[in-house]
Protein backbone atom coordinates (compact mmCIF):
# COMPACT_ATOMS: atom_id res chain seq x y z
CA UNK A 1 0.00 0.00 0.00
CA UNK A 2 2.75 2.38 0.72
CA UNK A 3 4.62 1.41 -2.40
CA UNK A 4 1.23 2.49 -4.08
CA UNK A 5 1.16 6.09 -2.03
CA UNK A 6 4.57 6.79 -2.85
CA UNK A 7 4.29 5.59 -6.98
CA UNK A 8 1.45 8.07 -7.49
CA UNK A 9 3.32 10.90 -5.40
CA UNK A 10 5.54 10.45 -8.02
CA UNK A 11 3.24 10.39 -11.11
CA UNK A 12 1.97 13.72 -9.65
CA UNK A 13 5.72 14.91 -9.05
CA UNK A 14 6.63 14.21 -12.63
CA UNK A 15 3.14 15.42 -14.62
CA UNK A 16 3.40 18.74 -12.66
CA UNK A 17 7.24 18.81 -13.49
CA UNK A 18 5.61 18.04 -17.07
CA UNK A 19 3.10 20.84 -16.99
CA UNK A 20 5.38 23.72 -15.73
CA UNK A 21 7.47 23.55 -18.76
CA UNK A 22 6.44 26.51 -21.42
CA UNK A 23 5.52 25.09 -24.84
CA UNK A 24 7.76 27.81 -27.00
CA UNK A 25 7.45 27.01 -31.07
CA UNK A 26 10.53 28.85 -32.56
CA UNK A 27 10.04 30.16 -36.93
CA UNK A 28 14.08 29.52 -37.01
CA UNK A 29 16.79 27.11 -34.79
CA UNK A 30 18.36 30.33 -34.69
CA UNK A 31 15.24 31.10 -32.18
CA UNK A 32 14.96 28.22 -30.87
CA UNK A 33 18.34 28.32 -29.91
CA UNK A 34 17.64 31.67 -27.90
CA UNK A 35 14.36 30.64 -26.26
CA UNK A 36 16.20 27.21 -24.81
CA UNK A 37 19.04 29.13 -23.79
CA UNK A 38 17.57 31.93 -21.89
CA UNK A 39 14.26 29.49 -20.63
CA UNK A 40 16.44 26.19 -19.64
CA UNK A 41 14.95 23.34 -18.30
CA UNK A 42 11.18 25.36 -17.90
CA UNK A 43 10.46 25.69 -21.32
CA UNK A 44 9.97 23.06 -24.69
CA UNK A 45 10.91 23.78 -28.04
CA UNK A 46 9.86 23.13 -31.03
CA UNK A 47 11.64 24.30 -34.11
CA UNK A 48 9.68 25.05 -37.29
CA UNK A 49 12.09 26.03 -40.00
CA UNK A 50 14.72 23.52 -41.09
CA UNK A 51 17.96 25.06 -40.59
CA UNK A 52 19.05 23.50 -44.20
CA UNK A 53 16.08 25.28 -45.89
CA UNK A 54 15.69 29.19 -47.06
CA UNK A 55 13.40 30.90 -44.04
CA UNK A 56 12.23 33.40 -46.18
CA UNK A 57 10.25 30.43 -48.37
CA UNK A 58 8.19 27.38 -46.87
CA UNK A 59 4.99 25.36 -46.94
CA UNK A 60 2.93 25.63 -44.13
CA UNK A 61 2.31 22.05 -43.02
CA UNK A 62 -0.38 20.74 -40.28
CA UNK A 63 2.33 19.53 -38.41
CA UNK A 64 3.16 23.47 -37.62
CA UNK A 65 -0.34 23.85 -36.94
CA UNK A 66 -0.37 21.47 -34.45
CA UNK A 67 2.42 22.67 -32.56
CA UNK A 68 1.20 26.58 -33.12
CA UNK A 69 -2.22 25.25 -30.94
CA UNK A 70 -0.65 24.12 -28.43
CA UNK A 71 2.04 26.97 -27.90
CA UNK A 72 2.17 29.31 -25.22
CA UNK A 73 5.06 31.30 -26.95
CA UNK A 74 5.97 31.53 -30.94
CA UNK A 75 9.29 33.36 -30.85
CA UNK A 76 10.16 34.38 -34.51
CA UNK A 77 12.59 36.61 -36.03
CA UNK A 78 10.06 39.07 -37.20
CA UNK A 79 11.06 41.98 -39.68
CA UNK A 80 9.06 39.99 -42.47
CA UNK A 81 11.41 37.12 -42.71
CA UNK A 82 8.16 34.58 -42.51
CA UNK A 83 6.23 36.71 -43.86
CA UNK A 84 5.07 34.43 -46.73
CA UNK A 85 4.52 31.36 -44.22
CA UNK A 86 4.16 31.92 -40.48
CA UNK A 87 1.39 34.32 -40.37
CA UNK A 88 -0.92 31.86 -42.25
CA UNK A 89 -0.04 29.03 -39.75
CA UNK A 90 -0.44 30.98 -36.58
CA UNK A 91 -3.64 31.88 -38.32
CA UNK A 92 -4.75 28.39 -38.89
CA UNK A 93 -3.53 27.45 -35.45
CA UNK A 94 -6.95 28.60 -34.02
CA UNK A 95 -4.92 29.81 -31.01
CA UNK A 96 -5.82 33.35 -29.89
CA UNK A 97 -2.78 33.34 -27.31
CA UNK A 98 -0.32 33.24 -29.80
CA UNK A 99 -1.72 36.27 -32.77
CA UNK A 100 0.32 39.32 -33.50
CA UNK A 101 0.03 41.51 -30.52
CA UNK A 102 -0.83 39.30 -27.83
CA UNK A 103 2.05 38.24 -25.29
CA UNK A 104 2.31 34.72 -26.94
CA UNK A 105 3.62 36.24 -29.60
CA UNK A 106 7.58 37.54 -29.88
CA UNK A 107 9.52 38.84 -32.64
CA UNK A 108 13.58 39.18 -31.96
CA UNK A 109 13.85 41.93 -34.62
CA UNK A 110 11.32 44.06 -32.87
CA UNK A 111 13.61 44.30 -29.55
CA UNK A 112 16.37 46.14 -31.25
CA UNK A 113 18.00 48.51 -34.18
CA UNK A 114 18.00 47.29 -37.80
CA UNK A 115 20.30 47.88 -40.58
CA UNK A 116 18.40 49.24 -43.65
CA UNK A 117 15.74 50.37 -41.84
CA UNK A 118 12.84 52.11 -43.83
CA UNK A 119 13.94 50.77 -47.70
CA UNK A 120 11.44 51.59 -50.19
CA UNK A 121 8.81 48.93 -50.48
CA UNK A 122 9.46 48.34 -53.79
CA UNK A 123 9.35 44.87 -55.27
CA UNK A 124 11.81 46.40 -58.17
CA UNK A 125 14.59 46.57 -55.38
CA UNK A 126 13.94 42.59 -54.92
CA UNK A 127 12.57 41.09 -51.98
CA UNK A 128 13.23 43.76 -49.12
CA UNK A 129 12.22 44.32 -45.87
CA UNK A 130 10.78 48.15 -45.60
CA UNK A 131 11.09 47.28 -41.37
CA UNK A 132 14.80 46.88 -41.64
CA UNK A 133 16.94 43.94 -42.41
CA UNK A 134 15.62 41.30 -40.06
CA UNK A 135 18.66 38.54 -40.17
CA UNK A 136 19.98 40.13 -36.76
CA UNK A 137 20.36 36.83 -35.61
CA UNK A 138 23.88 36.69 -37.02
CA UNK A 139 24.95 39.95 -34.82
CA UNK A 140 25.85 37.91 -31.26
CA UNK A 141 25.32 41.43 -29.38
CA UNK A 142 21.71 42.10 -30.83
CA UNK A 143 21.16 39.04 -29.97
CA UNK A 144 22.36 39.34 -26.34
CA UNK A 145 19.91 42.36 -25.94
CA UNK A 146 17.11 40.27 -27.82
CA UNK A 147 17.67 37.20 -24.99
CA UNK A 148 16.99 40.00 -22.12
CA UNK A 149 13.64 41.15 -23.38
CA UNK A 150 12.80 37.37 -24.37
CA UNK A 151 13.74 37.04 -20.16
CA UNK A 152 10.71 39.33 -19.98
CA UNK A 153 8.30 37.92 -21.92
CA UNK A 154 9.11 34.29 -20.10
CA UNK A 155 8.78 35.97 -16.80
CA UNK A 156 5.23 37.68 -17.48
CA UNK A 157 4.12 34.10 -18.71
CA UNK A 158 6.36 32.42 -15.82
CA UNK A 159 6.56 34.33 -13.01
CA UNK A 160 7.69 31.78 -10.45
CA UNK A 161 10.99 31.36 -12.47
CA UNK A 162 11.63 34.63 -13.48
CA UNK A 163 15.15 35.61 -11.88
CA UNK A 164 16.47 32.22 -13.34
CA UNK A 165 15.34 33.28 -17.01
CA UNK A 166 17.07 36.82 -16.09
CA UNK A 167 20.04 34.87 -15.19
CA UNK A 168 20.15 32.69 -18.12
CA UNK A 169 19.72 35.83 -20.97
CA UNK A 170 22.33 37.85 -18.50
CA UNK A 171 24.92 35.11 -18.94
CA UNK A 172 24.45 34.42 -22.83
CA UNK A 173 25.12 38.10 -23.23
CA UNK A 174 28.14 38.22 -21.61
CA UNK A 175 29.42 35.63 -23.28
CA UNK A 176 28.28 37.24 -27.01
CA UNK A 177 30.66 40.20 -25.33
CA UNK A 178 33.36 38.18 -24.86
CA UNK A 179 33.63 36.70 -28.21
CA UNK A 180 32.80 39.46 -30.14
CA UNK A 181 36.69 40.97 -28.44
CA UNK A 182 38.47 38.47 -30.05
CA UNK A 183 36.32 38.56 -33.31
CA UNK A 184 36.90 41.91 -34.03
CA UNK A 185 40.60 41.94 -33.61
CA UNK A 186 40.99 38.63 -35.46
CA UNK A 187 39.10 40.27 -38.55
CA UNK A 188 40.47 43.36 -38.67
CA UNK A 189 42.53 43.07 -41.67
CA UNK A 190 39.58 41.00 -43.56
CA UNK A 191 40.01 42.41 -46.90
CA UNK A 192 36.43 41.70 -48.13
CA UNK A 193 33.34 39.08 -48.78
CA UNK A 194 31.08 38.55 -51.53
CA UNK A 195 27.65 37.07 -50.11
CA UNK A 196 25.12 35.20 -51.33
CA UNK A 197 22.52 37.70 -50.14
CA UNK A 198 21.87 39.96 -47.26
CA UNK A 199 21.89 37.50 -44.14
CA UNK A 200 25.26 38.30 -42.72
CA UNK A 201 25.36 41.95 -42.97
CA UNK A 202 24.94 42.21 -39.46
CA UNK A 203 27.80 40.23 -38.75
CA UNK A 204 30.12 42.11 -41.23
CA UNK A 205 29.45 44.99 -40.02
CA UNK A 206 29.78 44.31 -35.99
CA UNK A 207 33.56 43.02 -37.26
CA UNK A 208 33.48 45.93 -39.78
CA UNK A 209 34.67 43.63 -42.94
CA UNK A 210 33.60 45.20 -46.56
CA UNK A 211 30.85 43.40 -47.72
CA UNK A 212 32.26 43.79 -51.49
CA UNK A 213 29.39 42.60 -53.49
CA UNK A 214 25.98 40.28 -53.43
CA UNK A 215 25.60 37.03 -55.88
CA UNK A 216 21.93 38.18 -56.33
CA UNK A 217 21.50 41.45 -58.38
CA UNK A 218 18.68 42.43 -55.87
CA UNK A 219 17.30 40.33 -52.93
CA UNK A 220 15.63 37.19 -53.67
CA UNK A 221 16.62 37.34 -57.27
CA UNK A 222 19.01 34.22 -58.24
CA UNK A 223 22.31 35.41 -59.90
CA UNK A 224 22.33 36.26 -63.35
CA UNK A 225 25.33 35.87 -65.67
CA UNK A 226 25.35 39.66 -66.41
CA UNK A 227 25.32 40.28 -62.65
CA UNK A 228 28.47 37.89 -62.04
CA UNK A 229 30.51 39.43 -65.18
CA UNK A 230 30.36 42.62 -63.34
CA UNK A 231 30.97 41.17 -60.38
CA UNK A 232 34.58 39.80 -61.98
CA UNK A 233 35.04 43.19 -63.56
CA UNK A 234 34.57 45.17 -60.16
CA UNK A 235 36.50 42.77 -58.23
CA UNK A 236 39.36 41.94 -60.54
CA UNK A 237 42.29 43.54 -58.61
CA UNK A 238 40.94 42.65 -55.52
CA UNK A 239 41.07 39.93 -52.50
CA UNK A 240 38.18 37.99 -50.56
CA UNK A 241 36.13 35.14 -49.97
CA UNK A 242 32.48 34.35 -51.04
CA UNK A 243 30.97 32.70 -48.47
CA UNK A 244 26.72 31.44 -49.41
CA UNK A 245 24.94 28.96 -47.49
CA UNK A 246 23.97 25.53 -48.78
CA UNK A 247 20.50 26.24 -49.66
CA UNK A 248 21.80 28.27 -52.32
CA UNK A 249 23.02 27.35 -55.64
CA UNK A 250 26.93 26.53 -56.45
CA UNK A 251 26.86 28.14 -59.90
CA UNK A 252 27.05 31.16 -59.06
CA UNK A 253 30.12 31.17 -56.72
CA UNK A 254 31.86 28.43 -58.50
CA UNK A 255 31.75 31.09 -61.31
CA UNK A 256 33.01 33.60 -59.67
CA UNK A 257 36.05 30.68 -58.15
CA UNK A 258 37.08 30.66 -61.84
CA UNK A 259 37.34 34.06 -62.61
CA UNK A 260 38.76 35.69 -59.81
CA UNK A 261 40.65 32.76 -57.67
CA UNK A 262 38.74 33.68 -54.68
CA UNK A 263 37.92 30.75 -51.98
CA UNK A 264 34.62 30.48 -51.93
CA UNK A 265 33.40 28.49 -48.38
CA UNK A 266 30.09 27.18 -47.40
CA UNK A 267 28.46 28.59 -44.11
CA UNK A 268 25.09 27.90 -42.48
CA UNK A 269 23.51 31.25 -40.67
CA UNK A 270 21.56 28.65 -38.33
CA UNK A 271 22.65 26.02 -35.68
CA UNK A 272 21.49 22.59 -36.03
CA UNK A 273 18.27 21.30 -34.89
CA UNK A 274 18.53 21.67 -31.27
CA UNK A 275 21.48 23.73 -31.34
CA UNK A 276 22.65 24.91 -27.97
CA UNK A 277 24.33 28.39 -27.45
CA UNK A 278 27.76 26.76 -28.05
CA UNK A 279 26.98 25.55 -30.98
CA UNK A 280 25.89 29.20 -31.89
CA UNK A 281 29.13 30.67 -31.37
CA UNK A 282 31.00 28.26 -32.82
CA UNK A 283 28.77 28.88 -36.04
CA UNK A 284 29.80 32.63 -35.68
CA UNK A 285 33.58 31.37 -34.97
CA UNK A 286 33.95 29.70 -38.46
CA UNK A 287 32.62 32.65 -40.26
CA UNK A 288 35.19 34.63 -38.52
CA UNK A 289 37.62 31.79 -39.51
CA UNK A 290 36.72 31.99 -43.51
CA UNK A 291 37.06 36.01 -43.38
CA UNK A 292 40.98 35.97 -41.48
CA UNK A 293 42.23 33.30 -43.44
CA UNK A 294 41.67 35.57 -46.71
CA UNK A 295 45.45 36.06 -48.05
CA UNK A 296 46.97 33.96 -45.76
């Protein structure tokens, strides 16, 4: 009989342990990176963008509608990266908690200063973002200020824990600090990078490394071979790397490989599935890697 007492005490122990966890979906790993660092062991993520597939593009699939109902947080990048996608499944998620506006609902863009904020909204220019340019995920220090507010948000829906997500966001900034030191001096002589488009611009200029060019003529749009030939032309005399991420297409860098001799080095922007904060910086670190190496 005691044996039976003691069992359910612990059923009870563990569905309670069970229930106090947040459900947080994240759009982006990048995200769901953050929201596990800064909420720990008191929150579950769920990650709906692949990290090997293009944000700015999916399917909405009942799968993300599923875990949209049940969320108590959707932390997204925001800036009208999922524009085309998340929207519609928050939408169809039927759950009121989570809409634009309401505290279920957190965009990391929103929390701080954007690059290229208030381009013309004009689909001529490509696909751009008249809010700013919302990859701010690969600046370490925005994203330091972004895990504070995040604290916040956790703490009005999780009061009971809310020095230890203070703590959590406190710590992952410092660390962003720290790194960013050695960053900056390590890339200070970078002579250049061509990107694929306009996802590390945040990065580049944090380390303050000439972003010498884009593979796609505007935003969105896939190289063309006029583009690259005037790529080659402007870049002739000149040293860098090209660094695109493996969602993209090799023909365009392998192009410009031939023609100039340039390295050109394949880097994701997100962690893995499940990424921790570690594996975040040490994403960061091998960008920084590609840029110092140039003339070597």
């Amino acid at each position: 009989m005691l044996n039976r007492i003691l069992f359910g005490m612990f059923l009870l122990l563990a569905v309670g342990t069970a229930q106090a966890q947040l459900n947080v979906v994240a759009s982006t790993s990048n995200m769901g990176m953050l929201a596990q660092a800064v909420g720990g062991d008191h929150v579950s993520v769920r990650v709906l963008a692949p990290p090997d597939r293009d944000p700015h593009y999916l399917e909405v699939r009942p799968t993300m509608m599923v875990a949209l109902r049940n969320a108590d947080l959707v932390v997204s990048v925001g800036a009208e990266l999922e524009m085309g996608w998340l929207p519609l499944a928050i939408d169809q998620s039927r759950n009121r908690g989570i809409q634009t506006g309401q505290r279920g609902y957190f965009e990391a863009a929103a929390q701080v200063d954007r690059l290229d904020e208030g381009a013309p909204a004009d689909r001529a220019l490509g696909d751009v973002h008249p809010t700013g340019n919302p990859h701010v995920y690969m600046d370490p220090l925005r994203m330091g200020e972004v895990a504070q507010v995040l604290a916040e948000r956790l703490a009005d829906l999780d009061s009971e824990h809310a020095a230890y997500y203070r703590q959590n966001a406190e710590q992952f900034k410092e660390r962003a600090a720290a790194h960013v030191e050695d960053w900056q001096q390590r890339a200070a002589d970078a002579p250049g990078v061509v990107l694929f488009h306009e996802d590390a611009n945040y990065l580049m200029d944090l380390l303050d490394v000439p972003v010498l060019g884009y593979l796609e003529p505007v935003p969105g749009v896939p190289p063309t071979a006029s583009h690259l030939r005037s790529l080659v032309r402007e870049l002739q005399d000149r040293q860098g790397v090209i660094i695109y991420s493996g969602y993209h297409s090799s023909r365009g860098p392998d192009f410009l490989v031939d023609n100039l001799g340039w390295e050109a080095v394949v880097l994701p922007t997100n962690v893995e599935l499940e990424g921790s904060a570690d594996d975040y910086f040490d994403l960061l670190e091998r960008w920084v890697q590609a840029l110092e190496r140039v003339g070597d």
